[in-house]
C-alpha atoms as a PDB file:
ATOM      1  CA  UNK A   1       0.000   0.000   0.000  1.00  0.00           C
ATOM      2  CA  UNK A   2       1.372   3.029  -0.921  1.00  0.00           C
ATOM      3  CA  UNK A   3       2.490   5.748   1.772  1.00  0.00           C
ATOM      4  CA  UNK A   4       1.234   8.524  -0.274  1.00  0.00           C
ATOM      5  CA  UNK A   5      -2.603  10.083   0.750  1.00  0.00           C
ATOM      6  CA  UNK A   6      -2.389  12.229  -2.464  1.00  0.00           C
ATOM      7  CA  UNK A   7      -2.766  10.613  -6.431  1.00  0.00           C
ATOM      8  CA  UNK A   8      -2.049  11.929  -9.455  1.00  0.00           C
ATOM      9  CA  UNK A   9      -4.302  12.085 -12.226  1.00  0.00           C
ATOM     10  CA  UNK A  10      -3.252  12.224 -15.656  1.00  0.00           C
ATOM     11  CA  UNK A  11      -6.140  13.779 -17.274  1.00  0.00           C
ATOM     12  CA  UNK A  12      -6.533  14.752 -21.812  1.00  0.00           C
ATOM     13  CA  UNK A  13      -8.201  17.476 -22.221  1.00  0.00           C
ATOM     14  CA  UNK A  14      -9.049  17.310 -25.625  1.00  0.00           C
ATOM     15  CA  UNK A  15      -7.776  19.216 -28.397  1.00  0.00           C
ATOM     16  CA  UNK A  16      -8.720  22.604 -27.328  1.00  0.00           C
ATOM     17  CA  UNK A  17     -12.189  23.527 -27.083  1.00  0.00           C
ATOM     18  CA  UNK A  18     -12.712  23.649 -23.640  1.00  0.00           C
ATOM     19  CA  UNK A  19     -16.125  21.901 -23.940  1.00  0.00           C
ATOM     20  CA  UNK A  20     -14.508  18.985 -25.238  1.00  0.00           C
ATOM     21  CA  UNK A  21     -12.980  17.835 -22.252  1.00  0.00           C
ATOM     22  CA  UNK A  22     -14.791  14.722 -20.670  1.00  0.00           C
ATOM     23  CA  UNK A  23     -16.932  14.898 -17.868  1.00  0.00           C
ATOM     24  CA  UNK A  24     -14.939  12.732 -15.660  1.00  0.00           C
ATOM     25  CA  UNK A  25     -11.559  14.902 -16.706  1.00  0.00           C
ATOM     26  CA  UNK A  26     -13.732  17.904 -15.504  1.00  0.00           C
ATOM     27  CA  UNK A  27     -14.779  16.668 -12.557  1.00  0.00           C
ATOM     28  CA  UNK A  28     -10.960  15.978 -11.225  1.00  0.00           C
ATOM     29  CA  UNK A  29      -9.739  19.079 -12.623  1.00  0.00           C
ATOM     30  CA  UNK A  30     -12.682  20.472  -9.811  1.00  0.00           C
ATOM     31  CA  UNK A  31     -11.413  18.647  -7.062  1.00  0.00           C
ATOM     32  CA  UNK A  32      -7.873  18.506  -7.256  1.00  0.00           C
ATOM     33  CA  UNK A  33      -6.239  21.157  -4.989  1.00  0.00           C
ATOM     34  CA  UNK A  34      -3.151  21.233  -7.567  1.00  0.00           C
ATOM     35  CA  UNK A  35      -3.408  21.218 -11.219  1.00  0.00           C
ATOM     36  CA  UNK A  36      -0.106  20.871 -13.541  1.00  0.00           C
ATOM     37  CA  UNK A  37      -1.151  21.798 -17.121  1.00  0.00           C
ATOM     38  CA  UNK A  38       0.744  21.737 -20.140  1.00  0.00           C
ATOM     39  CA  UNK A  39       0.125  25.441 -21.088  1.00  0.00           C
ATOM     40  CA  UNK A  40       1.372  25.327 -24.274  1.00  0.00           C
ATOM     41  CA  UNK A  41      -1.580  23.446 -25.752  1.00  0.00           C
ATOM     42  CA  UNK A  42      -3.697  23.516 -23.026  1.00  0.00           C
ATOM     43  CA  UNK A  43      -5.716  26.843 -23.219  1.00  0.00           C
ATOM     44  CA  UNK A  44      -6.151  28.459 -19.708  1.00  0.00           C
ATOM     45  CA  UNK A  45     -10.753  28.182 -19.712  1.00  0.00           C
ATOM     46  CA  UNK A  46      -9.790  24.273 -18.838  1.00  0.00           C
ATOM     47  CA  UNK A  47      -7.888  24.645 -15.647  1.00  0.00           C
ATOM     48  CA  UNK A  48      -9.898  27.392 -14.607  1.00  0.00           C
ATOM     49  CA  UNK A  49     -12.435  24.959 -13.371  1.00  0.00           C
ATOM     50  CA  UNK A  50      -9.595  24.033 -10.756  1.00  0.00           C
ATOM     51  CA  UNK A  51     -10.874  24.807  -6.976  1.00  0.00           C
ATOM     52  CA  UNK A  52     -10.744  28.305  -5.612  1.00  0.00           C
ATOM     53  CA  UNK A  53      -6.870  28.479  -4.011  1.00  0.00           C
ATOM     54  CA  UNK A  54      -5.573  25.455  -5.772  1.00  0.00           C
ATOM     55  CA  UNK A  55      -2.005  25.735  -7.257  1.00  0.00           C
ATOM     56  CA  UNK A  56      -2.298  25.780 -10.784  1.00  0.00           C
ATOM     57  CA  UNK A  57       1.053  25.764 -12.705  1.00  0.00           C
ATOM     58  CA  UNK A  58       1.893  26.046 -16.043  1.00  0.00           C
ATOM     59  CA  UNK A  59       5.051  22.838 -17.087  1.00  0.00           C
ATOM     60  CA  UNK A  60       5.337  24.384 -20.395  1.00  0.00           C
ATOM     61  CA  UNK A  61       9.238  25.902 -19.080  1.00  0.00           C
ATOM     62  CA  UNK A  62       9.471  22.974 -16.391  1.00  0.00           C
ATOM     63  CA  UNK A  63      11.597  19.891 -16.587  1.00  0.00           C
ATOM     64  CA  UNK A  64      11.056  16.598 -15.675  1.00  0.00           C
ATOM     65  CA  UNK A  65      12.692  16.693 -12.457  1.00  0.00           C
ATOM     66  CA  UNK A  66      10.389  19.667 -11.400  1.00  0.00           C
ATOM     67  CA  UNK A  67       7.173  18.012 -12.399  1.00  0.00           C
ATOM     68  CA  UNK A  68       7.873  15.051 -10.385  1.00  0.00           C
ATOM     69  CA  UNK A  69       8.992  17.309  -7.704  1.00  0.00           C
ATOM     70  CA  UNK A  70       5.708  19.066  -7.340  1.00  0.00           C
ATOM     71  CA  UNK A  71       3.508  15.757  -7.851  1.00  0.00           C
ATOM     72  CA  UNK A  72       5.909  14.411  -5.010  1.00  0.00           C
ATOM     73  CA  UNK A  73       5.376  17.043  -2.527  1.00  0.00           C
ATOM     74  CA  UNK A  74       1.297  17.047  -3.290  1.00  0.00           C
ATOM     75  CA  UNK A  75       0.997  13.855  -2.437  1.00  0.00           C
ATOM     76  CA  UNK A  76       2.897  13.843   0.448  1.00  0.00           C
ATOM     77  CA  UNK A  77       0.980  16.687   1.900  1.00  0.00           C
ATOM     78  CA  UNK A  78      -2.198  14.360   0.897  1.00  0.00           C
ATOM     79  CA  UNK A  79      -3.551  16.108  -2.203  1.00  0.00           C
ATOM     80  CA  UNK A  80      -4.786  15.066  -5.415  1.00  0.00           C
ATOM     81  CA  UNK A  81      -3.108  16.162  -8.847  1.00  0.00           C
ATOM     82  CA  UNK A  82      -4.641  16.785 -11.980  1.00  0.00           C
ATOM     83  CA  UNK A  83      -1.831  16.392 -14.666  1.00  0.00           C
ATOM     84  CA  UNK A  84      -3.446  18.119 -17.583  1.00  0.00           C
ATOM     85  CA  UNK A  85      -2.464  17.300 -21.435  1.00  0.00           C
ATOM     86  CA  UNK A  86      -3.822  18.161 -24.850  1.00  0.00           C
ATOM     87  CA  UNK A  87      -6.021  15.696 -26.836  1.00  0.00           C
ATOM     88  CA  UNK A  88      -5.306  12.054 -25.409  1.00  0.00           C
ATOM     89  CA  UNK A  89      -2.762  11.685 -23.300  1.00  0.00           C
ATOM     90  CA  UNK A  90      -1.897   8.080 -24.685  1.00  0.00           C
ATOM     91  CA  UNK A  91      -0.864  10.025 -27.504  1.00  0.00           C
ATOM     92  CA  UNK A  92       2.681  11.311 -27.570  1.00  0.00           C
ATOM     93  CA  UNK A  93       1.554  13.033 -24.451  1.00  0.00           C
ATOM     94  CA  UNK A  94       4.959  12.189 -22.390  1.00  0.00           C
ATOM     95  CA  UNK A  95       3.471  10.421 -19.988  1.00  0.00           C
ATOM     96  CA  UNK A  96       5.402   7.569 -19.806  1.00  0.00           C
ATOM     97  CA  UNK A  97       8.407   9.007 -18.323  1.00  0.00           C
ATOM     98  CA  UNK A  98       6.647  10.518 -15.590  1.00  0.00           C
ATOM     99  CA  UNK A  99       4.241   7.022 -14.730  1.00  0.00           C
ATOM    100  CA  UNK A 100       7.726   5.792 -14.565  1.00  0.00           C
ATOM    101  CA  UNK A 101       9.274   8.328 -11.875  1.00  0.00           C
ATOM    102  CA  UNK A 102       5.219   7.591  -9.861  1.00  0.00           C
ATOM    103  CA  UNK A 103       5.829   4.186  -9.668  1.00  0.00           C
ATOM    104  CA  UNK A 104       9.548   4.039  -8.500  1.00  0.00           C
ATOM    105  CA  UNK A 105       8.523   6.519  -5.839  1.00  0.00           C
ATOM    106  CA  UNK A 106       5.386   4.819  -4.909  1.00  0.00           C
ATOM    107  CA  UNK A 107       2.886   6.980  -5.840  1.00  0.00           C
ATOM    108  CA  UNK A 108      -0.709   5.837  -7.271  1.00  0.00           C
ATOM    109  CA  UNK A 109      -2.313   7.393 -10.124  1.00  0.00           C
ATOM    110  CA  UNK A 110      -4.639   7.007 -12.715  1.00  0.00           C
ATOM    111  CA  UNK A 111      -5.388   7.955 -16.567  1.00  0.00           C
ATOM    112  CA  UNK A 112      -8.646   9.938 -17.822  1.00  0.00           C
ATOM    113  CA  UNK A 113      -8.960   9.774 -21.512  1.00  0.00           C
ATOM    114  CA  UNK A 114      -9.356  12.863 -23.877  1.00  0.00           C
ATOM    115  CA  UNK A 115     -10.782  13.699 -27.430  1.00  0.00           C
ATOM    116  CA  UNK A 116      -7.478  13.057 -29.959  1.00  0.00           C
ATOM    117  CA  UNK A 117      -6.609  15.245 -32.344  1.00  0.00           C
ATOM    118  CA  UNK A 118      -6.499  13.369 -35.606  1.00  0.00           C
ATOM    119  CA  UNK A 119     -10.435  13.273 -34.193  1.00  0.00           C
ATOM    120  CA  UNK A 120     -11.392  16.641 -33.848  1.00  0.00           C
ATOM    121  CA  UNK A 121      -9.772  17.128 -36.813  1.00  0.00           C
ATOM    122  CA  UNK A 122     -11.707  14.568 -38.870  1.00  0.00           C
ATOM    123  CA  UNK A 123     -14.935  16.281 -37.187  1.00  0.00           C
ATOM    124  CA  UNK A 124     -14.074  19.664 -37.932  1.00  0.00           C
ATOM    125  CA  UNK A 125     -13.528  18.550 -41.772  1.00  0.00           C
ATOM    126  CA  UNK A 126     -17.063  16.609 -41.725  1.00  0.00           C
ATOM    127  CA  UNK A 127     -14.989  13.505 -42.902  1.00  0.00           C
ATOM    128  CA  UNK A 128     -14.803   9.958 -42.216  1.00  0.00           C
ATOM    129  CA  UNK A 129     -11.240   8.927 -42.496  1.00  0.00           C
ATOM    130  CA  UNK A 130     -12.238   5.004 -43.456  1.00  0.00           C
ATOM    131  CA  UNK A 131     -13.994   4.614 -46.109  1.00  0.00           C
ATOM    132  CA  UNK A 132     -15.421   1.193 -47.762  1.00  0.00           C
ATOM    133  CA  UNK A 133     -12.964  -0.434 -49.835  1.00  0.00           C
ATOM    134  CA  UNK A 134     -10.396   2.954 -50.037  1.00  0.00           C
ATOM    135  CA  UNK A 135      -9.391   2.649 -46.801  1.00  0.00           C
ATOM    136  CA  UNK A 136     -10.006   0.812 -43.760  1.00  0.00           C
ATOM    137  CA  UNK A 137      -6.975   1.827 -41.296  1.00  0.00           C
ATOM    138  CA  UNK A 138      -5.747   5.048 -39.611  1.00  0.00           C
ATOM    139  CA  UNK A 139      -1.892   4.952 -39.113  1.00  0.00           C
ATOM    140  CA  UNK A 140      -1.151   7.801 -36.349  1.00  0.00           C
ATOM    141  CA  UNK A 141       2.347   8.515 -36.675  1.00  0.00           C
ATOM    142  CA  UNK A 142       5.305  11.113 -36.725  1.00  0.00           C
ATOM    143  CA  UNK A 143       8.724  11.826 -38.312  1.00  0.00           C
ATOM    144  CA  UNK A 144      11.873  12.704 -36.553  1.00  0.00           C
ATOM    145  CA  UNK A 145      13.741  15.659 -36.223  1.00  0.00           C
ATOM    146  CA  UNK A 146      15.232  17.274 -33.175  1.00  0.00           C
ATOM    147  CA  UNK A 147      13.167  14.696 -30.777  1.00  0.00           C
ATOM    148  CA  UNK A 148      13.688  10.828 -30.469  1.00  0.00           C
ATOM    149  CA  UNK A 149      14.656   8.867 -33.823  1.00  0.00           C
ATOM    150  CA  UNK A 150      11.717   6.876 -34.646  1.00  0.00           C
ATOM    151  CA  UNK A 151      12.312   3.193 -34.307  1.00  0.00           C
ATOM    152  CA  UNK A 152      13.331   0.696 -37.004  1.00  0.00           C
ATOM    153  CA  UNK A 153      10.588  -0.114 -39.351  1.00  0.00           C
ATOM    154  CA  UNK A 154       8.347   2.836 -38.534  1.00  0.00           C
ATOM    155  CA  UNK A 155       8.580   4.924 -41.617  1.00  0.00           C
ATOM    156  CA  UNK A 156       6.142   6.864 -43.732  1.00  0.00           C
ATOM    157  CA  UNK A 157       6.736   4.489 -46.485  1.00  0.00           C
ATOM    158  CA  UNK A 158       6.127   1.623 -45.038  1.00  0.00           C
ATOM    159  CA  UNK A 159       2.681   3.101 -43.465  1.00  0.00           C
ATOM    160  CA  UNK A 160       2.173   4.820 -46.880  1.00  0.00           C
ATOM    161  CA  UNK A 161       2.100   1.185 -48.878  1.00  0.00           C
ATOM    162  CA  UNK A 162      -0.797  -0.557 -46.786  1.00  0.00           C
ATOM    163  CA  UNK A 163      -3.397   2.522 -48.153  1.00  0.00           C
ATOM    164  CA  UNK A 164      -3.969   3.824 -44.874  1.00  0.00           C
ATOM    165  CA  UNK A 165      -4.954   6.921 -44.138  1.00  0.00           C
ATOM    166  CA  UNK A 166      -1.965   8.955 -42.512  1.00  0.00           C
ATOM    167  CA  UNK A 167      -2.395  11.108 -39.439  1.00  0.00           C
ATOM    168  CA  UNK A 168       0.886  12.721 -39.417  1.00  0.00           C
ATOM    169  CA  UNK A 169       1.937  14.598 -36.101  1.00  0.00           C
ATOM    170  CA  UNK A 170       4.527  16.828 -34.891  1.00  0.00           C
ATOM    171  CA  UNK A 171       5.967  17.330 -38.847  1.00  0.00           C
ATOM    172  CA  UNK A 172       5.707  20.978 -39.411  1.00  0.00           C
ATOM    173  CA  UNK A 173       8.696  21.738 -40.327  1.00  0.00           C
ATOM    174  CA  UNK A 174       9.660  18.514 -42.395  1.00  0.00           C
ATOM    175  CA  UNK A 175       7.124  18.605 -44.770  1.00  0.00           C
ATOM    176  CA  UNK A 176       9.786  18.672 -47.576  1.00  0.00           C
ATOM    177  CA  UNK A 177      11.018  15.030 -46.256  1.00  0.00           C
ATOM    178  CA  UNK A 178       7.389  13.783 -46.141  1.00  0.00           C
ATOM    179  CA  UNK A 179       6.270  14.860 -49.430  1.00  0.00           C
ATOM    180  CA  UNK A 180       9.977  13.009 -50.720  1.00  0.00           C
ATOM    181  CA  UNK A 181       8.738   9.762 -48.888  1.00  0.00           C
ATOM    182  CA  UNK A 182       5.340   9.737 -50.016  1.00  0.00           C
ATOM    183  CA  UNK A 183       4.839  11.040 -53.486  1.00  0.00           C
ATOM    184  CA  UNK A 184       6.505   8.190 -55.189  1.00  0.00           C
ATOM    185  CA  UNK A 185       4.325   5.680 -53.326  1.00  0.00           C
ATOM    186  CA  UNK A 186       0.812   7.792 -52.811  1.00  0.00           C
ATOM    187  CA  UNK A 187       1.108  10.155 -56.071  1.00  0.00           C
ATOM    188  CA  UNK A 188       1.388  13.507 -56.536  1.00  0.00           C
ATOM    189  CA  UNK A 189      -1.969  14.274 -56.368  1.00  0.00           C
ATOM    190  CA  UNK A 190      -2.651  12.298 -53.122  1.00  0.00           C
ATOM    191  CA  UNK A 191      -5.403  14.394 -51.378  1.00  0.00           C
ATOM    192  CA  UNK A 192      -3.507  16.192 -48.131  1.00  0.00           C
ATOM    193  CA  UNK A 193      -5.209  18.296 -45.319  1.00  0.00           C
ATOM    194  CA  UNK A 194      -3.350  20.607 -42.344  1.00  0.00           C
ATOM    195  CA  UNK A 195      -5.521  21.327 -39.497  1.00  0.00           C
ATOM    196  CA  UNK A 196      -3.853  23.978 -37.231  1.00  0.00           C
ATOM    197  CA  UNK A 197      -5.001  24.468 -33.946  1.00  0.00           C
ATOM    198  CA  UNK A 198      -8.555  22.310 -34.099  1.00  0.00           C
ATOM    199  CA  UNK A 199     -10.501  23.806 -31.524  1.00  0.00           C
ATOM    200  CA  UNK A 200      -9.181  27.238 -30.892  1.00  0.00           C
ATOM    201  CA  UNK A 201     -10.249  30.008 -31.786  1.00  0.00           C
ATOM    202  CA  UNK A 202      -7.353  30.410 -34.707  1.00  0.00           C
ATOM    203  CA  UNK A 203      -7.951  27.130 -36.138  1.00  0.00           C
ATOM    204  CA  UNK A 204      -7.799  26.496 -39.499  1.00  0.00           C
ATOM    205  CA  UNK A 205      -7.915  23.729 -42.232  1.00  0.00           C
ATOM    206  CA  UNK A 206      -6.120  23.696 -45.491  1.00  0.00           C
ATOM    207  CA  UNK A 207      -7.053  21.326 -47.863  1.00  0.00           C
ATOM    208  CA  UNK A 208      -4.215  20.267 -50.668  1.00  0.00           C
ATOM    209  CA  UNK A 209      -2.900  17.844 -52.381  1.00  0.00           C
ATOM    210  CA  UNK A 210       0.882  16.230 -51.552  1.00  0.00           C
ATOM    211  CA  UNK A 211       3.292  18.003 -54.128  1.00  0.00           C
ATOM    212  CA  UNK A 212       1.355  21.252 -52.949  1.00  0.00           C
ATOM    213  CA  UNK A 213       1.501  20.518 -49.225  1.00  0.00           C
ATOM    214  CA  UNK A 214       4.918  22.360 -48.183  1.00  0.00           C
ATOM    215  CA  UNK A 215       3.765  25.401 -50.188  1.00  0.00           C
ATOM    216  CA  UNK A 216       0.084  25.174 -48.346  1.00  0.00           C
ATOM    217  CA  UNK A 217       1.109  25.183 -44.714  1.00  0.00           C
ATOM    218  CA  UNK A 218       3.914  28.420 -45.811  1.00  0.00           C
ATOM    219  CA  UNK A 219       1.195  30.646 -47.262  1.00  0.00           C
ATOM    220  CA  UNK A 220      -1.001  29.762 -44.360  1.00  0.00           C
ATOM    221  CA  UNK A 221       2.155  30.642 -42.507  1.00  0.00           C
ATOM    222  CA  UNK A 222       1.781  27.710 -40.050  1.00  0.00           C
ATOM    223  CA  UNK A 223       4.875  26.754 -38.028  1.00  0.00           C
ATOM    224  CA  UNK A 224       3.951  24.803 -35.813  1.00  0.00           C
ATOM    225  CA  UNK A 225       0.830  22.693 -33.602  1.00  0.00           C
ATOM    226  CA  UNK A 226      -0.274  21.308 -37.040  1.00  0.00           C
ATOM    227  CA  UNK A 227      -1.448  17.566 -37.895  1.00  0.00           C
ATOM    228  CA  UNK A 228      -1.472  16.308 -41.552  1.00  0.00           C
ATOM    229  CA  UNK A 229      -3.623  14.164 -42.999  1.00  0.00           C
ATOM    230  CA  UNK A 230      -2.749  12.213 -46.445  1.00  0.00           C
ATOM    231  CA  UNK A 231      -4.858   9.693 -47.749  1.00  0.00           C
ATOM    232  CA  UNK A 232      -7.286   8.633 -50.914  1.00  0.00           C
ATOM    233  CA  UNK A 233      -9.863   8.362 -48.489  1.00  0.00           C
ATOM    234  CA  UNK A 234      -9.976  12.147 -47.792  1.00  0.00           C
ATOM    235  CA  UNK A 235     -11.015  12.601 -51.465  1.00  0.00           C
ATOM    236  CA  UNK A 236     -13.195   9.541 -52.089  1.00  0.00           C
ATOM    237  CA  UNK A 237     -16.686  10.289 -53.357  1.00  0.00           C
ATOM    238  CA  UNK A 238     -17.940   7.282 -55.511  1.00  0.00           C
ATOM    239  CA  UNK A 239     -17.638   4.315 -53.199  1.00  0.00           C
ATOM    240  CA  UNK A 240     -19.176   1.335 -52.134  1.00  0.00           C
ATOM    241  CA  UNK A 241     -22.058   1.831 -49.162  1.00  0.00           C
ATOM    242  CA  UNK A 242     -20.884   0.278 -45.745  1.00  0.00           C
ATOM    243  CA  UNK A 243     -22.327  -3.308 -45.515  1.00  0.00           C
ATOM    244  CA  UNK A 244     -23.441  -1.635 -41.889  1.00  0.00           C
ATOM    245  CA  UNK A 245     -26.860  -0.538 -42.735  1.00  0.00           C
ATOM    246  CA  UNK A 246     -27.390  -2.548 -45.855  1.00  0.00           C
ATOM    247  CA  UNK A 247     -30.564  -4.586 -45.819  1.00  0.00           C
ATOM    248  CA  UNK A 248     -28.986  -7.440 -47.607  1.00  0.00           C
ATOM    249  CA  UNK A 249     -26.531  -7.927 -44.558  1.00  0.00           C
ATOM    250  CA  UNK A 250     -28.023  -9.479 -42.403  1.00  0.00           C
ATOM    251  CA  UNK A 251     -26.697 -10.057 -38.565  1.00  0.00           C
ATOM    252  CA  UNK A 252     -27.879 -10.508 -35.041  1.00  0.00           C
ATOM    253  CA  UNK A 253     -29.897  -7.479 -33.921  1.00  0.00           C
ATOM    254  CA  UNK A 254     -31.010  -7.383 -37.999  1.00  0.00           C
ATOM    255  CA  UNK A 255     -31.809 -11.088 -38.991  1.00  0.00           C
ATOM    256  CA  UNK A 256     -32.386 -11.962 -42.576  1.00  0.00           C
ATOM    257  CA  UNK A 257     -35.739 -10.713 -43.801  1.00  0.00           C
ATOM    258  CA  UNK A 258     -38.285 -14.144 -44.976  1.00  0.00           C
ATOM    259  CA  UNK A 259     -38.991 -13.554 -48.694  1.00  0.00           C
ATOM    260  CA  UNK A 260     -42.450 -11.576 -49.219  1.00  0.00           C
ATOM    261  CA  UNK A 261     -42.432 -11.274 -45.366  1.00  0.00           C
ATOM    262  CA  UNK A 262     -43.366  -8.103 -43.792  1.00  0.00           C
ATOM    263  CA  UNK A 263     -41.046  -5.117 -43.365  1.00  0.00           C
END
């Protein structure tokens, strides 16, 4: 049993809206009497919820170290931290490293799911990203540049060849190297949409195609917080209906209909 009266939750938020957060992530945000939030994609209306007097900081220009250190002392005093974290935190939301540095000290926590962004993103664009017979998986994925190399096997080619539809984070600035990799497999004309910022008040959506996408996100003069999408199932328009709701496919809660029989 651990000797700590405090826990920390780690808590998405969503991908900006504040109304997006869940219910449950709301809810611990209210009762937690400290509130770590990463402020740099986190907008400020979501932690505002936090109790009146809590301490509410901002880890955007904190280390590790100092992260752990306030956790550490919050539960030793006996209170509860809400660890807040854009869209899902399962999501190259750094967790890991600090469940790690909870569980060699001996400290309990627990994991709230949020809204992704490759989500809100396919909501804000009115768009299913698997379509019938076009394409049937969602590869979320990222290239490397100044953070960790991505392990062996894990390139956009590779994803690129199965058809999936690509959901391409933290890339903004090596869109040159991802329209190199994919062109030659997906085409030049491979539909392509940047969403900036889904769910804030700046967002925007650029649709292109891939030989075009480099020159799209520079005269929408986006740097950075952007997630690509490249896929044929982003343009698709004459395709097969889902067997879901057809009335020739028959399953349990719809069983096949007797011939002549009544609707």
């Amino acid at each position: 049993m651990s000797s700590f009266l405090g826990k920390v939750h780690f808590i998405g938020a969503g991908p900006g809206a504040p109304d997006l957060i869940t219910l449950r992530g709301l809810r611990l945000i209210e009762s937690s009497p400290v509130c770590l939030y990463a402020g740099s994609l986190v907008p400020p209306e979501v932690v505002a919820a936090a109790p009146q007097g809590a301490r509410v900081l901002d880890t955007a220009p904190m280390a590790l170290d100092d992260i752990v250190a306030e956790m550490e002392a919050a539960c030793r005093a006996g209170k509860d931290v809400a660890r807040v974290h854009s869209g899902d935190p399962s999501l190259y939301g750094a967790i890991a490293e600090q469940i790690r540095r909870l569980k060699a000290l001996g400290i309990d926590y627990d994991v709230t799911p949020g809204v992704p962004a490759f989500a809100a993103a396919a909501a804000a664009l009115g768009q299913e990203l698997t379509i019938p017979e076009v394409a049937q998986s969602v590869v979320l994925t990222r290239t490397a540049m100044k953070s960790s190399k991505m392990p062996e096997g894990e390139d956009l080619g590779a994803f690129a060849r199965t058809g999936a539809t690509l959901a391409i984070h933290l890339s903004a600035r090596n869109l040159l190297a991802v329209e190199r990799e994919l062109i030659p497999i997906l085409g030049a004309d491979c539909p392509a949409v940047v969403a900036y910022r889904v769910g804030w008040p700046d967002e925007a959506l650029v649709k292109t195609e891939l030989a075009g996408l480099r020159e799209a996100v520079r005269a929408a003069k986006l740097t950075r917080t952007v997630l690509i999408f490249v896929g044929r199932a982003l343009g698709a328009a004459d395709f097969r209906d889902s067997a879901l709701y057809d009335a020739a496919h028959a399953h349990v809660l719809r069983p096949k209909r007797a011939k002549g029989g009544a609707r």
